[in-house]
N, C-alpha and C. Protein backbone atom coordinates (compact mmCIF):
# COMPACT_ATOMS: atom_id res chain seq x y z
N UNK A 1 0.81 -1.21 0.00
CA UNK A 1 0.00 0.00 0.00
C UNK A 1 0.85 1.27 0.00
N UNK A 2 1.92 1.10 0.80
CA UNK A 2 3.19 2.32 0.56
C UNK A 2 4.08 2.72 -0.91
N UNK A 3 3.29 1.21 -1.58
CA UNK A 3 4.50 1.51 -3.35
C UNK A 3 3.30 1.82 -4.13
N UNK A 4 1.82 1.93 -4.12
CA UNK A 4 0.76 2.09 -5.02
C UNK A 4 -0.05 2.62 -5.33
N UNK A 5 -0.44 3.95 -5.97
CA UNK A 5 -1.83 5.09 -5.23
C UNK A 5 -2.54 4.71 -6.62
N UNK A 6 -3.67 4.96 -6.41
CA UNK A 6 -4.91 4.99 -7.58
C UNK A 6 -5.06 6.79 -7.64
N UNK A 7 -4.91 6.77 -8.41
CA UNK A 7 -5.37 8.44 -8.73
C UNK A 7 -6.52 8.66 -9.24
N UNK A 8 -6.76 8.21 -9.80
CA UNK A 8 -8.10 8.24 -10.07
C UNK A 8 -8.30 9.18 -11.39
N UNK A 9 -9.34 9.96 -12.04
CA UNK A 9 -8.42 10.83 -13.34
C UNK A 9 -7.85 11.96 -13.19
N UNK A 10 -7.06 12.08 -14.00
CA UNK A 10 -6.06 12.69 -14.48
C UNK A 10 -6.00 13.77 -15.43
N UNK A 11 -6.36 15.22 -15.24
CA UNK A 11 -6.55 16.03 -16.11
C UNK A 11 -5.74 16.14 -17.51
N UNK A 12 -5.98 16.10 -18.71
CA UNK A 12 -5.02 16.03 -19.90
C UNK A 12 -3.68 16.67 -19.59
N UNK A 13 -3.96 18.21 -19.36
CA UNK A 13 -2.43 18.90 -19.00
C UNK A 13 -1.78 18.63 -18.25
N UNK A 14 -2.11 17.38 -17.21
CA UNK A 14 -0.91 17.09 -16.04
C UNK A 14 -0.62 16.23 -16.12
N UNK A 15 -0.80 15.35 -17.58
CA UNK A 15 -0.35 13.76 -17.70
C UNK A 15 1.17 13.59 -17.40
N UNK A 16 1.30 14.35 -18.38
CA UNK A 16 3.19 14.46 -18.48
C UNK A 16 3.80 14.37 -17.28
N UNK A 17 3.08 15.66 -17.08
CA UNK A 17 4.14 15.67 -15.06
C UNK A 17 3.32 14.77 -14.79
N UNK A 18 2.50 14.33 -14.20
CA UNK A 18 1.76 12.96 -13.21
C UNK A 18 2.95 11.59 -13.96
N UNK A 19 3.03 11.08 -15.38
CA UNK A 19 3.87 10.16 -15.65
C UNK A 19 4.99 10.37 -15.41
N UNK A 20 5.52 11.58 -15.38
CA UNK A 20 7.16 12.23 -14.80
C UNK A 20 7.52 11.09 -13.47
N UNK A 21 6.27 11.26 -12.59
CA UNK A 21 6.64 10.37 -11.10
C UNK A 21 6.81 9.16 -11.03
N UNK A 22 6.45 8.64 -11.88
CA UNK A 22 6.34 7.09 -11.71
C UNK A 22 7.32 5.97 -11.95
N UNK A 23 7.32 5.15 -11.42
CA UNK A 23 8.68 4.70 -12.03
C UNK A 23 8.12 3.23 -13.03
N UNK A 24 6.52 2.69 -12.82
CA UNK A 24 6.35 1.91 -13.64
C UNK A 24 4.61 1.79 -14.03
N UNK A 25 4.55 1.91 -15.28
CA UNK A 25 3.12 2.30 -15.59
C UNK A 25 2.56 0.87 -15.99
N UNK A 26 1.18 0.76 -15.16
CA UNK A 26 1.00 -0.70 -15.27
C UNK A 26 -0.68 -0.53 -16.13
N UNK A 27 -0.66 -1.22 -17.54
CA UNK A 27 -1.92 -0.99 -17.95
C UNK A 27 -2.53 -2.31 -18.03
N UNK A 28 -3.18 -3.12 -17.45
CA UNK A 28 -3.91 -4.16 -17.73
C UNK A 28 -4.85 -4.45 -18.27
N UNK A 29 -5.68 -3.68 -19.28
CA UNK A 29 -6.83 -3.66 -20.28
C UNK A 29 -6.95 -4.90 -20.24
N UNK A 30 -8.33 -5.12 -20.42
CA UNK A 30 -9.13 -6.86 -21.55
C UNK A 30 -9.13 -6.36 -22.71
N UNK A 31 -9.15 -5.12 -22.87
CA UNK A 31 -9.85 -4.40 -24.06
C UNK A 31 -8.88 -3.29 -24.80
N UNK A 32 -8.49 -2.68 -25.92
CA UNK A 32 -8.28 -1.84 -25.97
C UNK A 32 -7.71 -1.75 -27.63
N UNK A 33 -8.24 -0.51 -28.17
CA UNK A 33 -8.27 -0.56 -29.81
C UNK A 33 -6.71 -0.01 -29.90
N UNK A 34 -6.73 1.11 -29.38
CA UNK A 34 -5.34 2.15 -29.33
C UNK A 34 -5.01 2.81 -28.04
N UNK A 35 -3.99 2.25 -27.32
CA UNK A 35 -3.99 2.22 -25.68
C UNK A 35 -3.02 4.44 -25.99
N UNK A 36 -3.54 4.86 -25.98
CA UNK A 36 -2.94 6.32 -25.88
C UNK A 36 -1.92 6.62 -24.62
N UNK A 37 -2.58 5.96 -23.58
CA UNK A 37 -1.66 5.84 -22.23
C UNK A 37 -0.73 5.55 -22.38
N UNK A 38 -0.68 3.97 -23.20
CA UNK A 38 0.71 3.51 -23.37
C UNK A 38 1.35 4.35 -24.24
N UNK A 39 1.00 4.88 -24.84
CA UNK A 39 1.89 5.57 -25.96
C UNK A 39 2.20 6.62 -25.50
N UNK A 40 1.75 7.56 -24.27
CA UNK A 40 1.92 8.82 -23.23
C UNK A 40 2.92 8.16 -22.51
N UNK A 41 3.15 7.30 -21.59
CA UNK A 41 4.15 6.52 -20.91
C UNK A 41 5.06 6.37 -21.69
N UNK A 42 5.27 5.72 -22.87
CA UNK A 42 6.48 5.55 -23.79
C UNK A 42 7.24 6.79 -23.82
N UNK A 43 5.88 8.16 -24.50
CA UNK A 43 6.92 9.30 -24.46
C UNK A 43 7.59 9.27 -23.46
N UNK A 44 6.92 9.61 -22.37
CA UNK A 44 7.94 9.90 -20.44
C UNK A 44 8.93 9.29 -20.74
N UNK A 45 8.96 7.81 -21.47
CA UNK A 45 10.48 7.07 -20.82
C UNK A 45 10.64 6.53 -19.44
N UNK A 46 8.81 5.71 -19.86
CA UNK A 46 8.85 5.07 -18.20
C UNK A 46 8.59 3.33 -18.67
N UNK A 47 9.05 2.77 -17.78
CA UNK A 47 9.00 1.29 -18.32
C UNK A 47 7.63 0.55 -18.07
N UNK A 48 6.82 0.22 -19.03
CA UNK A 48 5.37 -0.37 -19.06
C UNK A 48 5.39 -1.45 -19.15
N UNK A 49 4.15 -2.12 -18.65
CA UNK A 49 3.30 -3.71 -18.67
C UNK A 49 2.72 -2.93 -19.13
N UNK A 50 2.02 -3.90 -20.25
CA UNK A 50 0.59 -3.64 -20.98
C UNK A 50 0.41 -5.38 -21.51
N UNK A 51 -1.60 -4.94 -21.62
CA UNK A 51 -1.43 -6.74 -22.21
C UNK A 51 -2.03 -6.97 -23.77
N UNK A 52 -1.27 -7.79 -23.98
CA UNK A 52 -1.85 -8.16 -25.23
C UNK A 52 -3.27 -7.82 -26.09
N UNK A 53 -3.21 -6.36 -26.45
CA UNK A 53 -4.46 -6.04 -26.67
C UNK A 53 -4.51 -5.26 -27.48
N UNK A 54 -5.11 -4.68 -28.51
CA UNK A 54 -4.81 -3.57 -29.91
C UNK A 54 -3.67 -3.44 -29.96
N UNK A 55 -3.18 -2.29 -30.11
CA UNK A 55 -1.78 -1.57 -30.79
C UNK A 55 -0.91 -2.01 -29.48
N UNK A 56 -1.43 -1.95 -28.29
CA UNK A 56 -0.24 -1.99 -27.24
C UNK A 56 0.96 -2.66 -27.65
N UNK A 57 0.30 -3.92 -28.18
CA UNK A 57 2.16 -4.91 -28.73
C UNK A 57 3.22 -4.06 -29.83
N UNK A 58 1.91 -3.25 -30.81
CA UNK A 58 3.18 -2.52 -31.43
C UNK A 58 3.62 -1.39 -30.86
N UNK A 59 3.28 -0.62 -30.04
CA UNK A 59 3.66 0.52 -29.38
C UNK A 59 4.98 -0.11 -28.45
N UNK A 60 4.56 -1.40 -27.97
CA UNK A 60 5.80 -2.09 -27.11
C UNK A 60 6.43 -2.76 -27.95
N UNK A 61 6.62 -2.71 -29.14
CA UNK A 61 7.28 -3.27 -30.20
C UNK A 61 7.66 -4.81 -29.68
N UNK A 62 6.32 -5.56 -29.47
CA UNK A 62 6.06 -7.44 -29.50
C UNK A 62 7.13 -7.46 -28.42
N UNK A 63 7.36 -6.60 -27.49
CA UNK A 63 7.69 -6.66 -25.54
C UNK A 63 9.62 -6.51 -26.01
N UNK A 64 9.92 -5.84 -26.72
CA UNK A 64 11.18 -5.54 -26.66
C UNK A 64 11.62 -4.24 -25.66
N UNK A 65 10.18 -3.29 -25.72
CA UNK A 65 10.75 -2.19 -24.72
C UNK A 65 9.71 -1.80 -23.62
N UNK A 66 9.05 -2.81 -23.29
CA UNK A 66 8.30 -3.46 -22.17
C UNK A 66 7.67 -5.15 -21.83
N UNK A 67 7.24 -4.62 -20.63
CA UNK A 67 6.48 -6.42 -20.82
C UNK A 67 5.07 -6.52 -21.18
N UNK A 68 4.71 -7.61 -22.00
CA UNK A 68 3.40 -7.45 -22.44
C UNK A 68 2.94 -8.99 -21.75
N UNK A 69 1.79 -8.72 -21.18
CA UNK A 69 1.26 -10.06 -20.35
C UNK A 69 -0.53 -10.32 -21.02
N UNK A 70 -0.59 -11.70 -21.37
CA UNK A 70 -1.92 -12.00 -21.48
C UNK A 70 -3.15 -11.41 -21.24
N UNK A 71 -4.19 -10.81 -21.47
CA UNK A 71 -5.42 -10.18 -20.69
C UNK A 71 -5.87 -11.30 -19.70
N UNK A 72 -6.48 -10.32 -18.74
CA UNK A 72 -6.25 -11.38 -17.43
C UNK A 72 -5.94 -12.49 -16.82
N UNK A 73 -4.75 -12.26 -17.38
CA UNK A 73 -3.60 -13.36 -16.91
C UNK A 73 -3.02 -12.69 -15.31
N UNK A 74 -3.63 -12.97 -14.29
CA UNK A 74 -2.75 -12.12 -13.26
C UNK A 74 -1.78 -12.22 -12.77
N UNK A 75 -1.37 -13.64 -12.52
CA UNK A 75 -0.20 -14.27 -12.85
C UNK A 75 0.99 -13.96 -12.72
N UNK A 76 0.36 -14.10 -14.34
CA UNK A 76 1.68 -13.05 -14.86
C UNK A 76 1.73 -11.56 -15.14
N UNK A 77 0.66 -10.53 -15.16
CA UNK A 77 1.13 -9.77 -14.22
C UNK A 77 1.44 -9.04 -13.08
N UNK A 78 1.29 -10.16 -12.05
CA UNK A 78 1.64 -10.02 -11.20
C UNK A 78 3.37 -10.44 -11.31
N UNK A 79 3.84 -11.24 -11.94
CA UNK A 79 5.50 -11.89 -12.38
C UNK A 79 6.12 -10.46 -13.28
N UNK A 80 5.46 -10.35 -14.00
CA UNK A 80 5.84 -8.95 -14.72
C UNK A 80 6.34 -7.45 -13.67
N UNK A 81 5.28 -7.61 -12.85
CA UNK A 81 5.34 -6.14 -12.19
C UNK A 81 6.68 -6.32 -11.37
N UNK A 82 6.32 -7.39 -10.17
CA UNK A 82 7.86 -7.65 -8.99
C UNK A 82 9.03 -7.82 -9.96
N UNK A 83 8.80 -8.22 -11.52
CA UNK A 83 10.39 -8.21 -11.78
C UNK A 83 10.46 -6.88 -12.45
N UNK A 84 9.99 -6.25 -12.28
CA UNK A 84 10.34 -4.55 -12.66
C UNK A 84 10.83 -4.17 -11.46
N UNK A 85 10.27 -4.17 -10.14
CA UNK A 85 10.02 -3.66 -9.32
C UNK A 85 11.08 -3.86 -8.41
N UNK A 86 12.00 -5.30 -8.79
CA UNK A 86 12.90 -5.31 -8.13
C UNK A 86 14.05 -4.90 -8.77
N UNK A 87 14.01 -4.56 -10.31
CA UNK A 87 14.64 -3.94 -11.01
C UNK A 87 15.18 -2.89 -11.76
N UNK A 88 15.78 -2.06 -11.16
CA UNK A 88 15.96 -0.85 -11.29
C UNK A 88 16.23 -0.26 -12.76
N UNK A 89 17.79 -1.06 -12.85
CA UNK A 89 18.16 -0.77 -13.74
C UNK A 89 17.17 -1.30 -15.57
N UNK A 90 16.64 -2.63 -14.98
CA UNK A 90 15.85 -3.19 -16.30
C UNK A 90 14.70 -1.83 -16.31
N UNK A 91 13.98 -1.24 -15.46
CA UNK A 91 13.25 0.15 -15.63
C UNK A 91 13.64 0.63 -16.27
N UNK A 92 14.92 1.21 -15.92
CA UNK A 92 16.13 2.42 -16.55
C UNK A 92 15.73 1.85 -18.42
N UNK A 93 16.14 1.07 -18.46
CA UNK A 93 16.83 0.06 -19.91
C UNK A 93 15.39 0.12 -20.39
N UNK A 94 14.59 -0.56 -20.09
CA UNK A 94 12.95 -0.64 -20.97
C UNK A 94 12.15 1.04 -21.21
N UNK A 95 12.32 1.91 -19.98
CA UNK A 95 11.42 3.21 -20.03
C UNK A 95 12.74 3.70 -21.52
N UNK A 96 13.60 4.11 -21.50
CA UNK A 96 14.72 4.48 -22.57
C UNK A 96 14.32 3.70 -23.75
N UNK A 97 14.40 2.28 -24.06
CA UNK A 97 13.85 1.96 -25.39
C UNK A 97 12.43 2.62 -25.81
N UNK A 98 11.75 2.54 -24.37
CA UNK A 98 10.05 2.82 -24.99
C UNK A 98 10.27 4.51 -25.09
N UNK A 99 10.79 4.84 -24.85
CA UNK A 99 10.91 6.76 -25.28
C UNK A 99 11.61 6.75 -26.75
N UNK A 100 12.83 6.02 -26.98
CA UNK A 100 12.79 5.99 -28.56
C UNK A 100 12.16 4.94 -29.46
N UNK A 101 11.61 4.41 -28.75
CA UNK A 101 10.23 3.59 -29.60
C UNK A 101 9.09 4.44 -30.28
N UNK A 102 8.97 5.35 -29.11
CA UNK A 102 7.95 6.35 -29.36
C UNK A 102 8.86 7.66 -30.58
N UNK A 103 9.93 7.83 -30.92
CA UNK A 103 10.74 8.96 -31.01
C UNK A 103 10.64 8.44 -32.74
N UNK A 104 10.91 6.92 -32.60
CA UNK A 104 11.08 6.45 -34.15
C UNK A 104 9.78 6.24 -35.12
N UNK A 105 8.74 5.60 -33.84
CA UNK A 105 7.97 5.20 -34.53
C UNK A 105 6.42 6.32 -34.62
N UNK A 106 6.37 6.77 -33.26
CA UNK A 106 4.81 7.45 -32.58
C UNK A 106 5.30 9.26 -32.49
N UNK A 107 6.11 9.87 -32.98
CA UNK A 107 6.51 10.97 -32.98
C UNK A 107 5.02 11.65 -33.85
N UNK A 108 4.72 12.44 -33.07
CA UNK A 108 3.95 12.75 -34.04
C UNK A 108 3.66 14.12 -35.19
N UNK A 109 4.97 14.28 -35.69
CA UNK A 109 5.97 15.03 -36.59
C UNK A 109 5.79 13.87 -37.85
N UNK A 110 6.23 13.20 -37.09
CA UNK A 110 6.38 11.84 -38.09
C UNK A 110 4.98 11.09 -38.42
N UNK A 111 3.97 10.79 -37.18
CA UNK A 111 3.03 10.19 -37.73
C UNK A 111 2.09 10.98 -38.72
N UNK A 112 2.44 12.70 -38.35
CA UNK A 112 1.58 13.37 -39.51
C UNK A 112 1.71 13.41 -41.01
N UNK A 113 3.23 13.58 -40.88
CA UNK A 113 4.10 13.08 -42.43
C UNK A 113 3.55 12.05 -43.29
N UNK A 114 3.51 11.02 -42.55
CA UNK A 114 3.15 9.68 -42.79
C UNK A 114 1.27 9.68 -43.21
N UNK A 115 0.40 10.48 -42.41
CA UNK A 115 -1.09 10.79 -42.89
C UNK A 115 -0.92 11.53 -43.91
N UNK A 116 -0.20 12.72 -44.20
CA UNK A 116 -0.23 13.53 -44.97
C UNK A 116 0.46 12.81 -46.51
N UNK A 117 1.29 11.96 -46.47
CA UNK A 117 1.56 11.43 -47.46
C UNK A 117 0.82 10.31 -47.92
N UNK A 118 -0.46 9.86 -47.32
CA UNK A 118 -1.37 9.36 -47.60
C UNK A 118 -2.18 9.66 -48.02
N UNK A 119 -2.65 10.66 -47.41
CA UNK A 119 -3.78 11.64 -48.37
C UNK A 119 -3.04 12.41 -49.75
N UNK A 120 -2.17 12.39 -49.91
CA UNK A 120 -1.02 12.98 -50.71
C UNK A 120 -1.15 12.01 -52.14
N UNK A 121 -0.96 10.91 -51.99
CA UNK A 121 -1.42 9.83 -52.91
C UNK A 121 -2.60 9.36 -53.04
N UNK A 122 -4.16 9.32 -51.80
CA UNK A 122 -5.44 8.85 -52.60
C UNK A 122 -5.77 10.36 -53.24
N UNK A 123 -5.23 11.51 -52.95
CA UNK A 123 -5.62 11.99 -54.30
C UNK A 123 -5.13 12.00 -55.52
N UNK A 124 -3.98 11.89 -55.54
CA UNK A 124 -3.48 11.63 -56.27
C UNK A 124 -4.13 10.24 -57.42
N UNK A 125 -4.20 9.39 -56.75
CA UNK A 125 -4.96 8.52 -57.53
C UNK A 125 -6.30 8.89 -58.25
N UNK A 126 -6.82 9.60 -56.95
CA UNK A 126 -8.79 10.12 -57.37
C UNK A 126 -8.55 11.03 -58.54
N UNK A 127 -7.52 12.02 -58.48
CA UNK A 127 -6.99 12.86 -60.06
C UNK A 127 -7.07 11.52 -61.21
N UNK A 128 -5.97 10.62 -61.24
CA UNK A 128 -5.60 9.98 -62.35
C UNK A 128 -7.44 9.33 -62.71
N UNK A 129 -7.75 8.67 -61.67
CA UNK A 129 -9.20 7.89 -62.17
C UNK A 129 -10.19 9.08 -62.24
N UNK A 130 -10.19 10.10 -62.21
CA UNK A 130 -11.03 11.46 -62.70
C UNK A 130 -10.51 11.30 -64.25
N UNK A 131 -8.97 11.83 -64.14
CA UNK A 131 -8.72 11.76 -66.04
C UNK A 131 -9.36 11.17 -66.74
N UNK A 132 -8.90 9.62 -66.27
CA UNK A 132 -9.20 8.51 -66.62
C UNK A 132 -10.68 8.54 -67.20
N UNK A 133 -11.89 8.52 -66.14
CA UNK A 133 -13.25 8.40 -66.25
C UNK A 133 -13.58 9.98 -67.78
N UNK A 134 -12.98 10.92 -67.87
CA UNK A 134 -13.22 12.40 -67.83
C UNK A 134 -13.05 11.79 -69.51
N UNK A 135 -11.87 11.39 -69.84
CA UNK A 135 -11.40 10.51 -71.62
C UNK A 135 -12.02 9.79 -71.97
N UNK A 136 -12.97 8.76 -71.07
CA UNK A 136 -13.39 7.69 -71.20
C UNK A 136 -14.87 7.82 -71.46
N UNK A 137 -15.42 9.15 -71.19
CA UNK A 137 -16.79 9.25 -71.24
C UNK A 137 -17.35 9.96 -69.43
N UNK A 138 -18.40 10.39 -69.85
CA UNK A 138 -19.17 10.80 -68.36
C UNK A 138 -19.74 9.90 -67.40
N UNK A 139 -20.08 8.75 -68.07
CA UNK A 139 -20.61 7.70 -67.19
C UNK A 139 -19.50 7.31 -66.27
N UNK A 140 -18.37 7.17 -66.34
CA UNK A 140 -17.54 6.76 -65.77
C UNK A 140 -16.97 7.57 -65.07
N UNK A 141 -16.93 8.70 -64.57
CA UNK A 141 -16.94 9.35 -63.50
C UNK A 141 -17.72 9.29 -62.41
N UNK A 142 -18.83 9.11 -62.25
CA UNK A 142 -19.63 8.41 -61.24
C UNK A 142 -19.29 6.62 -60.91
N UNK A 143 -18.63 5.72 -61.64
CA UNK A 143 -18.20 4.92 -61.23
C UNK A 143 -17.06 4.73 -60.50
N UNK A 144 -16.18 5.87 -60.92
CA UNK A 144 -14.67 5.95 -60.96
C UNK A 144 -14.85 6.13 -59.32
N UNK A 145 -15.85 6.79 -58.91
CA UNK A 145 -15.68 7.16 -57.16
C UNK A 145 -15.80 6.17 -56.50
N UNK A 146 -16.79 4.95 -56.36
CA UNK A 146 -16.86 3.98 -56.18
C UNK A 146 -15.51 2.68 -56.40
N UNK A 147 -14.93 2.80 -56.93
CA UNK A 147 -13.54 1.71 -57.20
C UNK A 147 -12.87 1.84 -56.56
C-alpha cells in the first residue's frame, strides 16, 4: 500500500508531469483498440506492462521495450510487475527503449508526415481515375468514385 496510489483521473495537461513520477506504468486492459496511455508513458520514458491487446504490442514493439502479459492473466502480471520492481536498472533500460520507440515510430511530426503522405497519394490517384473516367466518357466518373 506504501508503493501504489490509484489516482483516479487525471486532467489532460498534467499527464506528463503525473507520468514524470512514476517509475512503472502498469496498464492491464481486456480491451483496448489504441492504448494512448501507453503511448503517453512511452513518451515519459517510463518502463510499461501492458497486455496483449490492440496496438499496445506494437507501441511495445512485441515486448522488446516493455512487458506485455496476457489479458487477465494475473499471474503473470503479477510476475511482470515484482520483476520490474525489483529492477531498477531493467526500468532504466525498458522506459529508454520505450521513449525511442515512441521517437522512431509514434513521434507525431512523423506520424503526420506519414497521414499527410497518404492523403497525398489517394488523391493523387482520385486525379488519375477522374482523367481517366473524364477521356473515357461521363458515365464513368460516377463509377470511378466507387472503385
Amino acid at each position: 500500500s506504501n508503493q501504489v496510489d490509484f489516482e483516479g483521473r487525471i486532467e489532460p495537461d498534467r499527464v506528463g508531469e503525473w507520468l514524470g513520477g512514476l517509475d512503472i506504468c502498469v496498464f492491464p486492459g481486456l480491451w483496448e483498440s489504441f492504448s494512448y496511455v501507453t503511448l503517453e508513458a512511452a513518451e515519459a520514458g517510463k518502463a510499461i506492462i501492458g497486455t496483449k491487446t490492440g496496438a499496445v504490442e506494437e507501441i511495445l514493439d512485441a515486448g522488446r521495450v516493455g512487458e506485455i502479459v496476457q489479458p487477465g492473466d494475473v499471474k503473470a502480471l503479477a510476475g511482470a510487475l515484482r520483476k520490474l520492481m525489483a529492477d531498477g536498472e531493467l526500468r532504466s533500460k525498458l522506459g529508454a527503449a520505450a521513449r525511442n520507440r515512441f521517437e522512431e515510430r509514434f513521434n507525431p511530426d512523423r506520424v503526420m508526415a506519414e497521414i499527410l503522405e497518404v492523403y497525398r497519394e489517394a488523391a493523387l490517384r482520385a486525379e488519375v481515375r477522374k482523367s481517366k473516367a473524364v477521356d473515357g466518357g461521363g458515365d464513368r466518373l460516377h463509377e470511378s468514385r466507387w472503385q
